[in-house]
N, C-alpha and C. Protein backbone atom coordinates (compact mmCIF):
# COMPACT_ATOMS: atom_id res chain seq x y z
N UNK A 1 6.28 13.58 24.46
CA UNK A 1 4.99 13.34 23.85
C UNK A 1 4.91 11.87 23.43
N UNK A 2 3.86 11.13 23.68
CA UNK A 2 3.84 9.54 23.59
C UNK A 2 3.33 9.66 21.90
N UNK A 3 3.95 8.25 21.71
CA UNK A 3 3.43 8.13 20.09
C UNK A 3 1.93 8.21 19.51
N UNK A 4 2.26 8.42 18.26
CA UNK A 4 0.98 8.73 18.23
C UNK A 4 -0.10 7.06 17.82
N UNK A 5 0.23 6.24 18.05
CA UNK A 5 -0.03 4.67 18.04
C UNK A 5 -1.15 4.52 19.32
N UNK A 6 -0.85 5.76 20.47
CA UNK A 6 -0.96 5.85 22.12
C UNK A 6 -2.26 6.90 22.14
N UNK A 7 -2.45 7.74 20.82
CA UNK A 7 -3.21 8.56 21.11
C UNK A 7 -4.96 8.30 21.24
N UNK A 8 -5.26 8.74 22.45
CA UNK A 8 -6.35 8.53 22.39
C UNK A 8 -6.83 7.23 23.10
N UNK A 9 -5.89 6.13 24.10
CA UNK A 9 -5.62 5.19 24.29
C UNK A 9 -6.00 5.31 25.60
N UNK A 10 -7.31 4.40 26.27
CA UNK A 10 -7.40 4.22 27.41
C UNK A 10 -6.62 3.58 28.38
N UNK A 11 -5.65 4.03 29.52
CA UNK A 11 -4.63 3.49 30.32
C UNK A 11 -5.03 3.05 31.97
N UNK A 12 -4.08 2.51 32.80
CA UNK A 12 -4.02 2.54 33.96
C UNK A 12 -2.93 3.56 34.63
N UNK A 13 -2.83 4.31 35.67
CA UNK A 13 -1.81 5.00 35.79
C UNK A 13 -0.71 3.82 36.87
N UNK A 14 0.15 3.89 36.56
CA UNK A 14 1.15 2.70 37.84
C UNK A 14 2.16 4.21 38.05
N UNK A 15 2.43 4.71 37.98
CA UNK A 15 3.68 5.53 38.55
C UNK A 15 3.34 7.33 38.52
N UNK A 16 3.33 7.74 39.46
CA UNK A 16 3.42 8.97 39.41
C UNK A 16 5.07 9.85 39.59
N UNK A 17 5.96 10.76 38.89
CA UNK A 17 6.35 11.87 39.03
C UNK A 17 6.09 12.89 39.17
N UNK A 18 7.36 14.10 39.31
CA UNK A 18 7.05 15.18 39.56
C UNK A 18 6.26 15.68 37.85
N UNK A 19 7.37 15.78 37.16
CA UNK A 19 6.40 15.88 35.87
C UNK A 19 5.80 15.04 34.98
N UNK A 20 5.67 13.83 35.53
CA UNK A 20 4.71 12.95 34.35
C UNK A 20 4.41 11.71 35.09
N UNK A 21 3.35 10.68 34.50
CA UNK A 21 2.77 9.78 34.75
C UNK A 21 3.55 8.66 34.08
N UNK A 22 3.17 7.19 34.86
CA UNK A 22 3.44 6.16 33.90
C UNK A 22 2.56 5.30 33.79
N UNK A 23 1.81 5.23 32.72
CA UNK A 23 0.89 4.53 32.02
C UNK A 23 0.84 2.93 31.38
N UNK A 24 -0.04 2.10 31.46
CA UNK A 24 0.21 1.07 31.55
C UNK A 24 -1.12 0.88 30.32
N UNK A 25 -0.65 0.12 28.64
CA UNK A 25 -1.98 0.50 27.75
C UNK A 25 -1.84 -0.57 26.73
N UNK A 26 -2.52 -1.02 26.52
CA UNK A 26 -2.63 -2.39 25.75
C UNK A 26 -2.47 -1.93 24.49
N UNK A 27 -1.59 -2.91 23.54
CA UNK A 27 -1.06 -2.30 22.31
C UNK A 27 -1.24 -4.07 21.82
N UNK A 28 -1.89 -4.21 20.52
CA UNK A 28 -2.06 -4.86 19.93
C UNK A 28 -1.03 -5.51 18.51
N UNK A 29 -0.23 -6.17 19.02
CA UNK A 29 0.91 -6.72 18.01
C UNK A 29 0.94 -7.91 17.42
N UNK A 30 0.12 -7.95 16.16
CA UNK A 30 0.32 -9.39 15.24
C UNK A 30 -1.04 -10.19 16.06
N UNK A 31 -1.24 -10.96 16.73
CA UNK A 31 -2.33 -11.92 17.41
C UNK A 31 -2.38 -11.85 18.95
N UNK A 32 -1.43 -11.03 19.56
CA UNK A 32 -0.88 -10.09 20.49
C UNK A 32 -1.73 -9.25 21.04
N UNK A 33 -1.64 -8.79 22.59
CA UNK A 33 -2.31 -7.90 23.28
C UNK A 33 -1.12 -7.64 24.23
N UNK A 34 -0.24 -6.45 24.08
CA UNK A 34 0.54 -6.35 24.98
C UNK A 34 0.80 -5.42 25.71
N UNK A 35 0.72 -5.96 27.27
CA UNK A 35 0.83 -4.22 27.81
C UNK A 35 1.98 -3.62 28.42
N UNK A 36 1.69 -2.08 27.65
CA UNK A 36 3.32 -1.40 27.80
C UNK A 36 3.19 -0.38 28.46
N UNK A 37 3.98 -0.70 29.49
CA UNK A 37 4.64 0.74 30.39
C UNK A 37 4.86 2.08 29.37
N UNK A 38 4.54 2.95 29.42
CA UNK A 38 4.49 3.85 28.85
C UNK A 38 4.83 5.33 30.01
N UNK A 39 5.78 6.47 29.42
CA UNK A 39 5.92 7.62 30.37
C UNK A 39 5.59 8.66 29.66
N UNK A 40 4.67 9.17 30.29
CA UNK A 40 3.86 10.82 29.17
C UNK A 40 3.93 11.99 30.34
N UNK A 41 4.07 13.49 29.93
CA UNK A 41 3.55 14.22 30.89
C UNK A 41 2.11 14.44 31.03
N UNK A 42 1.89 15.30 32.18
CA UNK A 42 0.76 15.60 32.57
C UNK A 42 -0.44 16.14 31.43
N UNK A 43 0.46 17.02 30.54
CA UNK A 43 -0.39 17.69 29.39
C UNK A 43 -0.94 17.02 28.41
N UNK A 44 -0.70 15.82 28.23
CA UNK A 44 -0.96 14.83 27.48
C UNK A 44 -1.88 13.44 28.06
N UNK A 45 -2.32 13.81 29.13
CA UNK A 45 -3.27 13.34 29.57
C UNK A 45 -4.48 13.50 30.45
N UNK A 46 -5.39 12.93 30.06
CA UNK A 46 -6.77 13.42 30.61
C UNK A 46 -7.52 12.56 31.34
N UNK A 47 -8.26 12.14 32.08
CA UNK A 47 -9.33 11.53 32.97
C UNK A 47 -10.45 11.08 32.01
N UNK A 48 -10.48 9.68 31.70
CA UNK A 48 -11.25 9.10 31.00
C UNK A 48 -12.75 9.19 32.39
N UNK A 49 -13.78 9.66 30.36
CA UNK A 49 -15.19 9.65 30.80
C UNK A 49 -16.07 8.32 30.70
N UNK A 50 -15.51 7.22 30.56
CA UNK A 50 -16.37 5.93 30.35
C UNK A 50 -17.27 5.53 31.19
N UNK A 51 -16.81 5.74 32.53
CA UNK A 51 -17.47 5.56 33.83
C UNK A 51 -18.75 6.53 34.29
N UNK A 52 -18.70 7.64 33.35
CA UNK A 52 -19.98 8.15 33.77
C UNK A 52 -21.56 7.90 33.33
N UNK A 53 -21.22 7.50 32.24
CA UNK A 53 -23.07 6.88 32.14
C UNK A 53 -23.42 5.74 33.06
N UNK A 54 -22.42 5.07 33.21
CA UNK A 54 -22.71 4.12 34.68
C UNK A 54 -22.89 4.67 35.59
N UNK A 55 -22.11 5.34 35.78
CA UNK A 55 -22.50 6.01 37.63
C UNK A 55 -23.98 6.82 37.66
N UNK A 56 -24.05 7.26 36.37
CA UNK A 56 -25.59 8.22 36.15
C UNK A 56 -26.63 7.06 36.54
N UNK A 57 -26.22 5.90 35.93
CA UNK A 57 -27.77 5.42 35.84
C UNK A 57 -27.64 4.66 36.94
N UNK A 58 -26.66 3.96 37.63
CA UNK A 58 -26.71 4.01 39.18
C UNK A 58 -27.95 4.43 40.21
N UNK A 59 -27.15 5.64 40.12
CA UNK A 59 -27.42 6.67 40.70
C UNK A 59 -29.24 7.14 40.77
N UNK A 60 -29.38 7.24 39.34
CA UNK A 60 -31.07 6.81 38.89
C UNK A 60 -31.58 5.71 39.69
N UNK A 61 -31.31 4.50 39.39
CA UNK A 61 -31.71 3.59 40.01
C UNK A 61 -32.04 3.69 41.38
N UNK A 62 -31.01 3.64 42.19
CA UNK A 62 -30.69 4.30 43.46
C UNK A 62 -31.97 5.07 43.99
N UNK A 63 -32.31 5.88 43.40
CA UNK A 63 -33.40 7.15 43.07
C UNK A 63 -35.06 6.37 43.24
N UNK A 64 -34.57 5.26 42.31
CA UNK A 64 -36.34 4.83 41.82
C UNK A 64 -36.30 4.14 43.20
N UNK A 65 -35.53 3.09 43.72
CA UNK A 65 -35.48 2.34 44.01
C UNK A 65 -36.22 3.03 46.01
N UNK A 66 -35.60 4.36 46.09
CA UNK A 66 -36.03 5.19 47.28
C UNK A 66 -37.76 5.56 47.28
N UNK A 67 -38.17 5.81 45.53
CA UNK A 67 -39.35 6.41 45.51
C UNK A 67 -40.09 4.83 45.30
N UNK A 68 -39.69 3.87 45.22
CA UNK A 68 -40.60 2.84 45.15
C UNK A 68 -40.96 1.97 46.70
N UNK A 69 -39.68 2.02 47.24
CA UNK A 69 -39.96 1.91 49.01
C UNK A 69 -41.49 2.81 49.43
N UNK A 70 -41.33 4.11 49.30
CA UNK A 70 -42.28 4.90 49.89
C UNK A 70 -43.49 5.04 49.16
N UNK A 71 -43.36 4.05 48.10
CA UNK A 71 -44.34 4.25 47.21
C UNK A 71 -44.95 5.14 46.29
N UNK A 72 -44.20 6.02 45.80
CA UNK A 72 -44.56 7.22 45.18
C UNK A 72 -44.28 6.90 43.60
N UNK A 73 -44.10 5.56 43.06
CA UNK A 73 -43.56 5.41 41.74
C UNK A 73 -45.01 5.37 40.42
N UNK A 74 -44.57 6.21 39.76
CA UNK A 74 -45.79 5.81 39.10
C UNK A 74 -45.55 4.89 37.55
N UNK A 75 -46.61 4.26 37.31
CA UNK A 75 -46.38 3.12 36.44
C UNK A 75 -45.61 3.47 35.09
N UNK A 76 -44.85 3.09 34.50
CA UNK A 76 -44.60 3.91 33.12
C UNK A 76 -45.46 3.19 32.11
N UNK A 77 -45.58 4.10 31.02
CA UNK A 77 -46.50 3.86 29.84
C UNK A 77 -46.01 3.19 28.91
N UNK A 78 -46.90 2.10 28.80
CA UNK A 78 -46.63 0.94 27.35
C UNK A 78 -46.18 1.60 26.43
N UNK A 79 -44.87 1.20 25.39
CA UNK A 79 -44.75 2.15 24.08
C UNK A 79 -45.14 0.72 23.15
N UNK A 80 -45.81 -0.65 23.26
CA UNK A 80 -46.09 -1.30 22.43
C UNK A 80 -47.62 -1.12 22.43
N UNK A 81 -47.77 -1.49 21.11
CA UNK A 81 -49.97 -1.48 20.98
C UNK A 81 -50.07 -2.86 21.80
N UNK A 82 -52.00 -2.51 21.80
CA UNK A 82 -52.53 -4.04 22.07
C UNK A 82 -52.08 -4.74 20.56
N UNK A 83 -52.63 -5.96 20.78
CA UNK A 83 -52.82 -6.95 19.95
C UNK A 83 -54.21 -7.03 19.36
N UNK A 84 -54.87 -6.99 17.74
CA UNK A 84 -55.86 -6.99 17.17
C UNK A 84 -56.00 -8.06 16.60
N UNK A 85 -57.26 -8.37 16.23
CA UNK A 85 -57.11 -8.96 14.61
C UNK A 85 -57.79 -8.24 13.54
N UNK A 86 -57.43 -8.23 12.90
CA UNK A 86 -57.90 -7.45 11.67
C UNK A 86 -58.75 -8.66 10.39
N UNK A 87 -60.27 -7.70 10.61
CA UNK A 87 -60.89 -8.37 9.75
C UNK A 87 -61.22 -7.78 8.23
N UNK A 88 -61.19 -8.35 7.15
CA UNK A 88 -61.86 -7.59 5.86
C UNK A 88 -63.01 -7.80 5.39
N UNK A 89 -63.86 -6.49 5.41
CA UNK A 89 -65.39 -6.33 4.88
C UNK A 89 -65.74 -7.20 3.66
N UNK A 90 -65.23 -6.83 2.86
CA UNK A 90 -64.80 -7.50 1.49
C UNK A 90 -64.12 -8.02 0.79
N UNK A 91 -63.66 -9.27 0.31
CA UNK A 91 -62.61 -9.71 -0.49
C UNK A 91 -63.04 -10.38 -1.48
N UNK A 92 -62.88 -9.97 -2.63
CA UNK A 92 -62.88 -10.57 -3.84
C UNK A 92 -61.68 -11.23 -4.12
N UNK A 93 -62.22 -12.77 -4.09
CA UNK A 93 -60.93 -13.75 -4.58
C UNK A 93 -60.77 -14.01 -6.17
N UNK A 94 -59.56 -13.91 -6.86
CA UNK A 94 -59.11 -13.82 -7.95
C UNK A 94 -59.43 -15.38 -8.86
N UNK A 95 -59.74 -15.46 -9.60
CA UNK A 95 -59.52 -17.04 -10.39
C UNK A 95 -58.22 -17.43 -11.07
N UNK A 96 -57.34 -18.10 -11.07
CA UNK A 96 -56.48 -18.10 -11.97
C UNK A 96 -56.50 -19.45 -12.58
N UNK A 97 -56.06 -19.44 -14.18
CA UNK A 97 -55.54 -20.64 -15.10
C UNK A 97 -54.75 -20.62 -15.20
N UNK A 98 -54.48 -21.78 -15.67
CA UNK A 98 -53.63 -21.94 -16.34
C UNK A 98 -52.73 -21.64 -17.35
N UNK A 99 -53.74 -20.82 -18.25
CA UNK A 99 -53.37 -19.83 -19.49
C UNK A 99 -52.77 -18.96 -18.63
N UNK A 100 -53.06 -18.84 -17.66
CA UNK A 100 -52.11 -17.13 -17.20
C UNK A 100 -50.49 -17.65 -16.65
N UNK A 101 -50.26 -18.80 -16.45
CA UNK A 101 -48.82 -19.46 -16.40
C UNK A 101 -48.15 -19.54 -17.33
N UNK A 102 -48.79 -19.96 -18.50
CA UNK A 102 -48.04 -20.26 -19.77
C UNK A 102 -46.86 -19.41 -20.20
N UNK A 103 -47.63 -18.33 -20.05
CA UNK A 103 -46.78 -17.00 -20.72
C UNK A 103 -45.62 -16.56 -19.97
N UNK A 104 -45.82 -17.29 -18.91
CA UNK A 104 -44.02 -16.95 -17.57
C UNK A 104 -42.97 -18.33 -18.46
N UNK A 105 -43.08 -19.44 -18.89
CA UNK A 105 -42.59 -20.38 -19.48
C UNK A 105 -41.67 -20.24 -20.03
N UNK A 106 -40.33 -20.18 -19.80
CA UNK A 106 -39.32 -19.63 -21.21
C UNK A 106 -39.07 -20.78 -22.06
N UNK A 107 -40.08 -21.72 -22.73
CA UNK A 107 -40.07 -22.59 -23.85
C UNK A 107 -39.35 -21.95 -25.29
């Protein structure tokens, strides 16, 4: 069973056996990136999923890219507004003095 420092650790495989793999996984030491040969069995490792939202949207692409040749794409819908201006009916503008400053003053 590989340490548990390893767990959870995305690898390269370099060596196959009958019962186990040898793994190749970057281990971070002091200012360090170092990569270590590592030997685990089979049960202790799994087929990283990182690569599949890439290949999905690929694949999508791929897709649009067939229905836009033949022309069948239809436009997608703005999720931003137009642009307005906004006017006000009424505005009453305020007067201010001086007297109304005074009293912020910490004299």
């Amino acid at each position: 069973m590989p340490h548990k420092y390893y767990h959870g650790k995305t690898g390269i495989v370099w060596n196959v056996t009958p019962r186990g793999l040898g793994v190749i996984v970057n281990k971070k030491v002091g200012t360090r990136i170092l990569r270590k040969r590592i030997c685990v069995r089979f049960e202790h490792v799994k087929k990283s999923r990182c690569q599949e939202q890439y290949k999905k949207k690929q694949a999508d692409y791929q897709a649009y890219l067939k229905l836009k040749k033949a022309g069948k794409v239809e436009p997608k819908q703005s999720l931003t507004r137009s642009a307005k201006v906004v006017k006000a009916k009424k505005v009453e503008v305020l007067a201010r003095r001086q007297a109304d400053y005074e009293a912020l003053i910490p004299f």
